[in-house]
N, C-alpha and C. Protein backbone atom coordinates (compact mmCIF):
# COMPACT_ATOMS: atom_id res chain seq x y z
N UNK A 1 0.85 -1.17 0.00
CA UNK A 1 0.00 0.00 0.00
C UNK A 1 0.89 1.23 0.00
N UNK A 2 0.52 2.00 -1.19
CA UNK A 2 1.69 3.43 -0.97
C UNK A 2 0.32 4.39 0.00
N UNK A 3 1.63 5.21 0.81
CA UNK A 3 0.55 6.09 1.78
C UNK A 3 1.41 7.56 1.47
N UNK A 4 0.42 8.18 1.52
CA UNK A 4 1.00 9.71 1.45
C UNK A 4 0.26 10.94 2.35
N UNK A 5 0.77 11.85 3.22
CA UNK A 5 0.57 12.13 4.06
C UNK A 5 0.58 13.95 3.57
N UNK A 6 -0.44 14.47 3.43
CA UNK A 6 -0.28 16.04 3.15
C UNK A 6 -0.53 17.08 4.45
N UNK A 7 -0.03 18.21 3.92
CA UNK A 7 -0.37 19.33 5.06
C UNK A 7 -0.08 19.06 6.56
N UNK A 8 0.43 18.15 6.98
CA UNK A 8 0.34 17.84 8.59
C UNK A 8 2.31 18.95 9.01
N UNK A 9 1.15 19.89 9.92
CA UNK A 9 2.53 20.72 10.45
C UNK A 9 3.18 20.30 11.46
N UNK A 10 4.63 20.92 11.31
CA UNK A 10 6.04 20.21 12.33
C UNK A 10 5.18 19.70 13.89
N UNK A 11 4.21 19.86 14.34
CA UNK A 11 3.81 20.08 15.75
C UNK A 11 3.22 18.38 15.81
N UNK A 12 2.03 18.15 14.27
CA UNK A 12 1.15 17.32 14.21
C UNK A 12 1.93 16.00 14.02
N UNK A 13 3.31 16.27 12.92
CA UNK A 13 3.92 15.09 11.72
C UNK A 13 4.17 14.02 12.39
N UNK A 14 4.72 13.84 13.75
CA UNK A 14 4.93 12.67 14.24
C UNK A 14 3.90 11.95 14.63
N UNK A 15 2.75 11.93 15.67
CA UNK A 15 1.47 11.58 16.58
C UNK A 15 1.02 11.18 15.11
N UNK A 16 0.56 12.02 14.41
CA UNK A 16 -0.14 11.82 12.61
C UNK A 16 0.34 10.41 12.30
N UNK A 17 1.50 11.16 12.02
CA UNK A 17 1.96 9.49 10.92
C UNK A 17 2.36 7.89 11.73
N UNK A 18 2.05 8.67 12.79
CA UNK A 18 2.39 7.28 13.96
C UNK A 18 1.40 6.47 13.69
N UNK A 19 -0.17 7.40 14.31
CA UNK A 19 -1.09 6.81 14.11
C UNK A 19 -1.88 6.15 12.92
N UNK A 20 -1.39 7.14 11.93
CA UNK A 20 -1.34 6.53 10.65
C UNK A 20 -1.12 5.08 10.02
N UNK A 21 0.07 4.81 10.05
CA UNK A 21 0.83 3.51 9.88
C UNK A 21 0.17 2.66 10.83
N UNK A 22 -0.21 3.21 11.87
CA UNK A 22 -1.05 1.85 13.04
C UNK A 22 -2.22 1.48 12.16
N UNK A 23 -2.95 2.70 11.85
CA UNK A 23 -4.79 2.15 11.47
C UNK A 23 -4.48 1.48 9.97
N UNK A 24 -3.03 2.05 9.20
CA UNK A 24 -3.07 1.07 7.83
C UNK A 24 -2.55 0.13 7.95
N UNK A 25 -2.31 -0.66 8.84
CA UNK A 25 -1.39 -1.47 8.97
C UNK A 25 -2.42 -2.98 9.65
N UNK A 26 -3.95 -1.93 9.68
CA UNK A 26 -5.06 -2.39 10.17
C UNK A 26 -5.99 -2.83 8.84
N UNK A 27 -5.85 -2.06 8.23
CA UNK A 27 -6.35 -1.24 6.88
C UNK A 27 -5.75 -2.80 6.08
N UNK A 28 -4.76 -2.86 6.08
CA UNK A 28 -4.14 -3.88 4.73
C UNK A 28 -4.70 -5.09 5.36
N UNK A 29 -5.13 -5.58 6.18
CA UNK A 29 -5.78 -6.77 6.93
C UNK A 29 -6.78 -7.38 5.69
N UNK A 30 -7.37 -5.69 5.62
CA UNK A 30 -8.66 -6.44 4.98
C UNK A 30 -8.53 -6.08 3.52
N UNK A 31 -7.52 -5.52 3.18
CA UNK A 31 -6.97 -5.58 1.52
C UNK A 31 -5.93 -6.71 1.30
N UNK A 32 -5.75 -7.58 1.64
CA UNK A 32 -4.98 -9.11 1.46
C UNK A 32 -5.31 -9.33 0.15
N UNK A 33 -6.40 -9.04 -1.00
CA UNK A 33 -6.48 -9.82 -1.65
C UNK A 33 -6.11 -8.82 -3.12
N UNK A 34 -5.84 -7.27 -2.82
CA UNK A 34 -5.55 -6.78 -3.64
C UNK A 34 -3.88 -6.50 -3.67
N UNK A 35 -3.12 -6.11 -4.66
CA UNK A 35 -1.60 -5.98 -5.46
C UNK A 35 -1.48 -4.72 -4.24
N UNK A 36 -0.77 -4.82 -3.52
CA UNK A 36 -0.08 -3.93 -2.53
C UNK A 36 0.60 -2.45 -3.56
N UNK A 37 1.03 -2.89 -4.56
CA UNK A 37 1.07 -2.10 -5.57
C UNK A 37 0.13 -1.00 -6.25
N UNK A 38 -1.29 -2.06 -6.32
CA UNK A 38 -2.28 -0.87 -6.90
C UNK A 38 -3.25 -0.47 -5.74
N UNK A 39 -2.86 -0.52 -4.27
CA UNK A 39 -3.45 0.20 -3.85
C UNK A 39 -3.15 1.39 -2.99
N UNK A 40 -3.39 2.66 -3.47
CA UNK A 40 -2.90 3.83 -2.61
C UNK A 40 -3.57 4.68 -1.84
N UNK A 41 -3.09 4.94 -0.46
CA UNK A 41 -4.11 5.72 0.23
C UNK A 41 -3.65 7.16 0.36
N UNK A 42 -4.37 8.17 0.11
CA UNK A 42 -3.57 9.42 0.30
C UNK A 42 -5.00 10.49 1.12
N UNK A 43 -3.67 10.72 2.39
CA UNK A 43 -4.28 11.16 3.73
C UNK A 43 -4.05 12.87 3.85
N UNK A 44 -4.87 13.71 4.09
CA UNK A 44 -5.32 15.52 4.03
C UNK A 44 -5.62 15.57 5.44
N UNK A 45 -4.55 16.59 5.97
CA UNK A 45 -5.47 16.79 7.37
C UNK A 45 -4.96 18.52 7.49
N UNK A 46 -6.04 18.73 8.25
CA UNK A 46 -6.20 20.41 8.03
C UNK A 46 -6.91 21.11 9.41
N UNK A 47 -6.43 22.26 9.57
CA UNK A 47 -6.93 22.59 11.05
C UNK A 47 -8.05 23.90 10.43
N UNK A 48 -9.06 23.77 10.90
CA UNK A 48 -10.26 25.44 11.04
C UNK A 48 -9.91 26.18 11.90
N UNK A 49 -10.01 27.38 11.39
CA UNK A 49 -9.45 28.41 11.56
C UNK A 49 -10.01 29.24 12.77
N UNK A 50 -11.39 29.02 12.20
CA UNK A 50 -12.09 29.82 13.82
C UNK A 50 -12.38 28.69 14.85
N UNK A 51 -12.23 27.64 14.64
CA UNK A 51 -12.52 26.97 16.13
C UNK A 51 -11.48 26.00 15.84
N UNK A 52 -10.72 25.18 17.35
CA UNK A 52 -10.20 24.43 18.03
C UNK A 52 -11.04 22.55 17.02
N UNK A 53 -10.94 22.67 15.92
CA UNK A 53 -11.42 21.46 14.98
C UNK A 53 -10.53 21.24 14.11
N UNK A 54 -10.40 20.09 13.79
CA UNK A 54 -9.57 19.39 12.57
C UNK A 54 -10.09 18.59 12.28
N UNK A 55 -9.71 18.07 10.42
CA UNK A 55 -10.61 17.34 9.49
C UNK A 55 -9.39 16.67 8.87
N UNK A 56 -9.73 14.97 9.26
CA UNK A 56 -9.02 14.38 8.21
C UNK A 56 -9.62 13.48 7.17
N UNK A 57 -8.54 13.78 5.89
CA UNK A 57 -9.81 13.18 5.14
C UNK A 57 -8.88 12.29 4.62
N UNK A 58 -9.71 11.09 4.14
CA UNK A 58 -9.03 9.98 3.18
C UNK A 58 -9.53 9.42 1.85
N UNK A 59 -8.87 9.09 1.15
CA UNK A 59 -8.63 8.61 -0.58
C UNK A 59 -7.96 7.28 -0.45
N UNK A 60 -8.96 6.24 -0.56
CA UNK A 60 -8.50 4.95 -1.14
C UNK A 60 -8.73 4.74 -2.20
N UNK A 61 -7.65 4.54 -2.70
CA UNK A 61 -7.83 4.46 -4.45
C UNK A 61 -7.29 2.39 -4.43
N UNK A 62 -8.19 1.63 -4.94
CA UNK A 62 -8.42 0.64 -5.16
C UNK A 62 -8.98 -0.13 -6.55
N UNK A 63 -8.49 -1.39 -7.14
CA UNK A 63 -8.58 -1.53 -8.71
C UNK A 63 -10.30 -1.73 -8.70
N UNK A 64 -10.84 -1.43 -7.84
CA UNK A 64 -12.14 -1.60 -8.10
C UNK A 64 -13.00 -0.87 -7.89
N UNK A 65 -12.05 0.39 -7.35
CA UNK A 65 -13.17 1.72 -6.90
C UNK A 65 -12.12 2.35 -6.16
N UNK A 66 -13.06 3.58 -5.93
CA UNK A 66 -12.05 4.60 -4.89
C UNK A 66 -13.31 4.99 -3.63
N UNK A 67 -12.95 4.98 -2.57
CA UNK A 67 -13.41 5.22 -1.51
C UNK A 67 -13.02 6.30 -0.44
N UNK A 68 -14.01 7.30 0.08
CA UNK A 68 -13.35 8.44 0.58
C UNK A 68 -14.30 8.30 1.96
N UNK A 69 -13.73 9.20 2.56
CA UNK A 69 -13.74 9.36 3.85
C UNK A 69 -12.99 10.37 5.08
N UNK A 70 -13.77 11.08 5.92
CA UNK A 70 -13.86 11.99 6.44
C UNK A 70 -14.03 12.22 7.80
N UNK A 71 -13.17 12.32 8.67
CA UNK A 71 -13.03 12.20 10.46
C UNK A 71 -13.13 14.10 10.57
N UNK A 72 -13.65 14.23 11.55
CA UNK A 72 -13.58 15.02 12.31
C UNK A 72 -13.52 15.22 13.78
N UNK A 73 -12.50 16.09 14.81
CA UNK A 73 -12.68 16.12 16.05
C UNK A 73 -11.98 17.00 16.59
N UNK A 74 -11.99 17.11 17.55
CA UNK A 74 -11.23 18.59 18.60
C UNK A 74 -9.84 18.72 18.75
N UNK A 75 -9.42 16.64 18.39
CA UNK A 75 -8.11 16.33 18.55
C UNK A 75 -7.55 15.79 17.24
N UNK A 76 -6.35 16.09 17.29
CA UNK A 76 -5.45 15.19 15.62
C UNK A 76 -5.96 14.02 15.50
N UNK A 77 -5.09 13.45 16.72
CA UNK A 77 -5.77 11.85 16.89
C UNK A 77 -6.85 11.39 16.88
N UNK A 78 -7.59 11.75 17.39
CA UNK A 78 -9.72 11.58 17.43
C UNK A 78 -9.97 11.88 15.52
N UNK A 79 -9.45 12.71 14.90
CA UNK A 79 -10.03 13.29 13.52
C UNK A 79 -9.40 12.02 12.91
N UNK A 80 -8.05 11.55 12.89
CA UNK A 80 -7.48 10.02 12.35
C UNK A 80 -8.33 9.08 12.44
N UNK A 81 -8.48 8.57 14.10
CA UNK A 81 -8.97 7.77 14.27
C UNK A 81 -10.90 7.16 13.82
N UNK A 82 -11.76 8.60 13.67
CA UNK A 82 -13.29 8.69 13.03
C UNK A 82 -12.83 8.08 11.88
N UNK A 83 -11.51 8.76 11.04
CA UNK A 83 -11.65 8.74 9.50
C UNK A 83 -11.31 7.12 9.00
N UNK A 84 -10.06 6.36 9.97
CA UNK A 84 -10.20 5.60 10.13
C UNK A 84 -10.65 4.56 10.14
N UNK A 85 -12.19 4.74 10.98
CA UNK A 85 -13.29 4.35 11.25
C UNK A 85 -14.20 3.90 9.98
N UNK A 86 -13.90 5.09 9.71
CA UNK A 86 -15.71 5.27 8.32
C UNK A 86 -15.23 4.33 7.37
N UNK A 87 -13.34 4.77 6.57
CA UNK A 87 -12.72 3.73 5.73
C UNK A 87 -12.78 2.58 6.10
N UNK A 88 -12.42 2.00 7.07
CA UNK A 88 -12.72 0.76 7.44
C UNK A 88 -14.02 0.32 7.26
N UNK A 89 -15.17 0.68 7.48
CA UNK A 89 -16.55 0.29 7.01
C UNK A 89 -16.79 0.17 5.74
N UNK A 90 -16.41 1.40 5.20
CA UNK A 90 -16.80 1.48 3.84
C UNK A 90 -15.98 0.30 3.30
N UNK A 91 -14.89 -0.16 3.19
CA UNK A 91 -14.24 -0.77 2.87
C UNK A 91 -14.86 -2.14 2.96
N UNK A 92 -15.18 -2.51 4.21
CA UNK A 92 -16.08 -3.96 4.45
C UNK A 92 -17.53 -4.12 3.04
N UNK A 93 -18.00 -2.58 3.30
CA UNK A 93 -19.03 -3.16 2.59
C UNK A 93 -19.07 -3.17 1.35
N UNK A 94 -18.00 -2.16 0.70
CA UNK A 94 -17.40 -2.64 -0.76
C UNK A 94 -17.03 -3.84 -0.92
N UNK A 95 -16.23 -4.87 -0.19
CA UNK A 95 -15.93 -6.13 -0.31
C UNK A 95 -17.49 -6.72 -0.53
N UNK A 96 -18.39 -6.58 0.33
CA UNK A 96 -19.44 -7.25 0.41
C UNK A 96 -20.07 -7.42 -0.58
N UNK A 97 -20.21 -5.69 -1.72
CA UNK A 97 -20.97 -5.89 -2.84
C UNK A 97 -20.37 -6.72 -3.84
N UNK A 98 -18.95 -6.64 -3.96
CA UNK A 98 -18.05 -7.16 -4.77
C UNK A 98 -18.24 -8.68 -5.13
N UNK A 99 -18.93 -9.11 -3.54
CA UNK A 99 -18.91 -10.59 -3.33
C UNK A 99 -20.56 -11.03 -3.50
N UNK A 100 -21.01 -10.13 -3.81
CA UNK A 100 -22.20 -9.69 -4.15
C UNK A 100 -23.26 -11.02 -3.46
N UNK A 101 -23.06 -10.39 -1.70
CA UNK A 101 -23.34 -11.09 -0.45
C UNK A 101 -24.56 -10.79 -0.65
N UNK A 102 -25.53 -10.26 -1.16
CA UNK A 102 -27.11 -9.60 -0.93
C UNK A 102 -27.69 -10.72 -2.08
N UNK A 103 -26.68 -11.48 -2.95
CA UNK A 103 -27.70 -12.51 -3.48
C UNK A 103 -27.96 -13.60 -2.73
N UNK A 104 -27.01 -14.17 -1.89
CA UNK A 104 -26.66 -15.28 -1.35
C UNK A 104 -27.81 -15.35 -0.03
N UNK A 105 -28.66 -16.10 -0.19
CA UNK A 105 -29.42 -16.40 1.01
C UNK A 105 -28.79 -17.33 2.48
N UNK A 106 -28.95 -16.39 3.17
CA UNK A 106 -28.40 -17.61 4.52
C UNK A 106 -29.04 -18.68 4.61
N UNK A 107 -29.45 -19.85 5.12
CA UNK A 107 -30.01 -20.48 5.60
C UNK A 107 -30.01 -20.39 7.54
N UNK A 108 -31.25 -20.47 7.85
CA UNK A 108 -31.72 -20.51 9.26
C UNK A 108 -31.86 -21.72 9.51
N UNK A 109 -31.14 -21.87 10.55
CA UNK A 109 -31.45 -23.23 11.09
C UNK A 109 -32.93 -23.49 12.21
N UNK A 110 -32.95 -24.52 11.52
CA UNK A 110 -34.66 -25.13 11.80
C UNK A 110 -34.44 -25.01 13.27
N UNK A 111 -35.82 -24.79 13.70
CA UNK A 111 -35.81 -24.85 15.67
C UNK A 111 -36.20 -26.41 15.13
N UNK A 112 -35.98 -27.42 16.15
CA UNK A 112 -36.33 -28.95 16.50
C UNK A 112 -37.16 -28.82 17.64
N UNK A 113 -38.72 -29.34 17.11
CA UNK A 113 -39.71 -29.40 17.76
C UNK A 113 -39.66 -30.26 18.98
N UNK A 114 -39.36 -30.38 20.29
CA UNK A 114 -39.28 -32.25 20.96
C UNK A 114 -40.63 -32.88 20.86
N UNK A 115 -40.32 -34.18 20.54
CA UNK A 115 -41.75 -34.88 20.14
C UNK A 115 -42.23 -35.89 21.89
């Protein structure tokens, strides 16, 4: 997985990319089945100006789609960790359609009446 890391200032760059490398390192778990090669994530984080908020946003670019996603919070780490969050979901349920799980009927197992 190539990762690329924008805008994060001298104060943020370390805690950022620490946490970074932790949640992708979480992240490639559930990309096992794609070319480590074609998949790139490229990470934006940015502070607002009038209030004590930061927004990080993410770009998974994947051979079967691209998927984005968007943390927000009071803290660096909290805005990583939401964005984190959402990619990781989204990510599950792209696999899901892919595997195109909504045709596949479960089967329920029968209750057994005692006779």
């Amino acid at each position: 997985m190539k990762l690329t890391i924008r805008n994060a200032h001298e104060e943020w760059r370390e805690p950022v990319e620490k946490e970074t490398h932790r949640q992708a390192a979480k992240l490639e778990k559930l990309l096992k089945r794609y070319s480590p090669d074609l998949v790139n994530l490229h990470a934006d984080i940015e502070k607002h100006a009038r209030k004590e908020s930061y927004t990080f946003t993410l770009n998974l670019s994947l051979p079967t789609g691209t998927l984005h996603a968007t943390g927000e919070g009071s803290d660096v780490l909290a805005s990583v960790k939401v964005a984190f969050a959402e990619i990781c979901a989204q990510c599950k349920k792209h696999q899901s359609l892919l595997r195109k799980d909504y045709e596949w009927k479960r089967k329920r197992p029968r209750l057994r009446v005692p006779a």
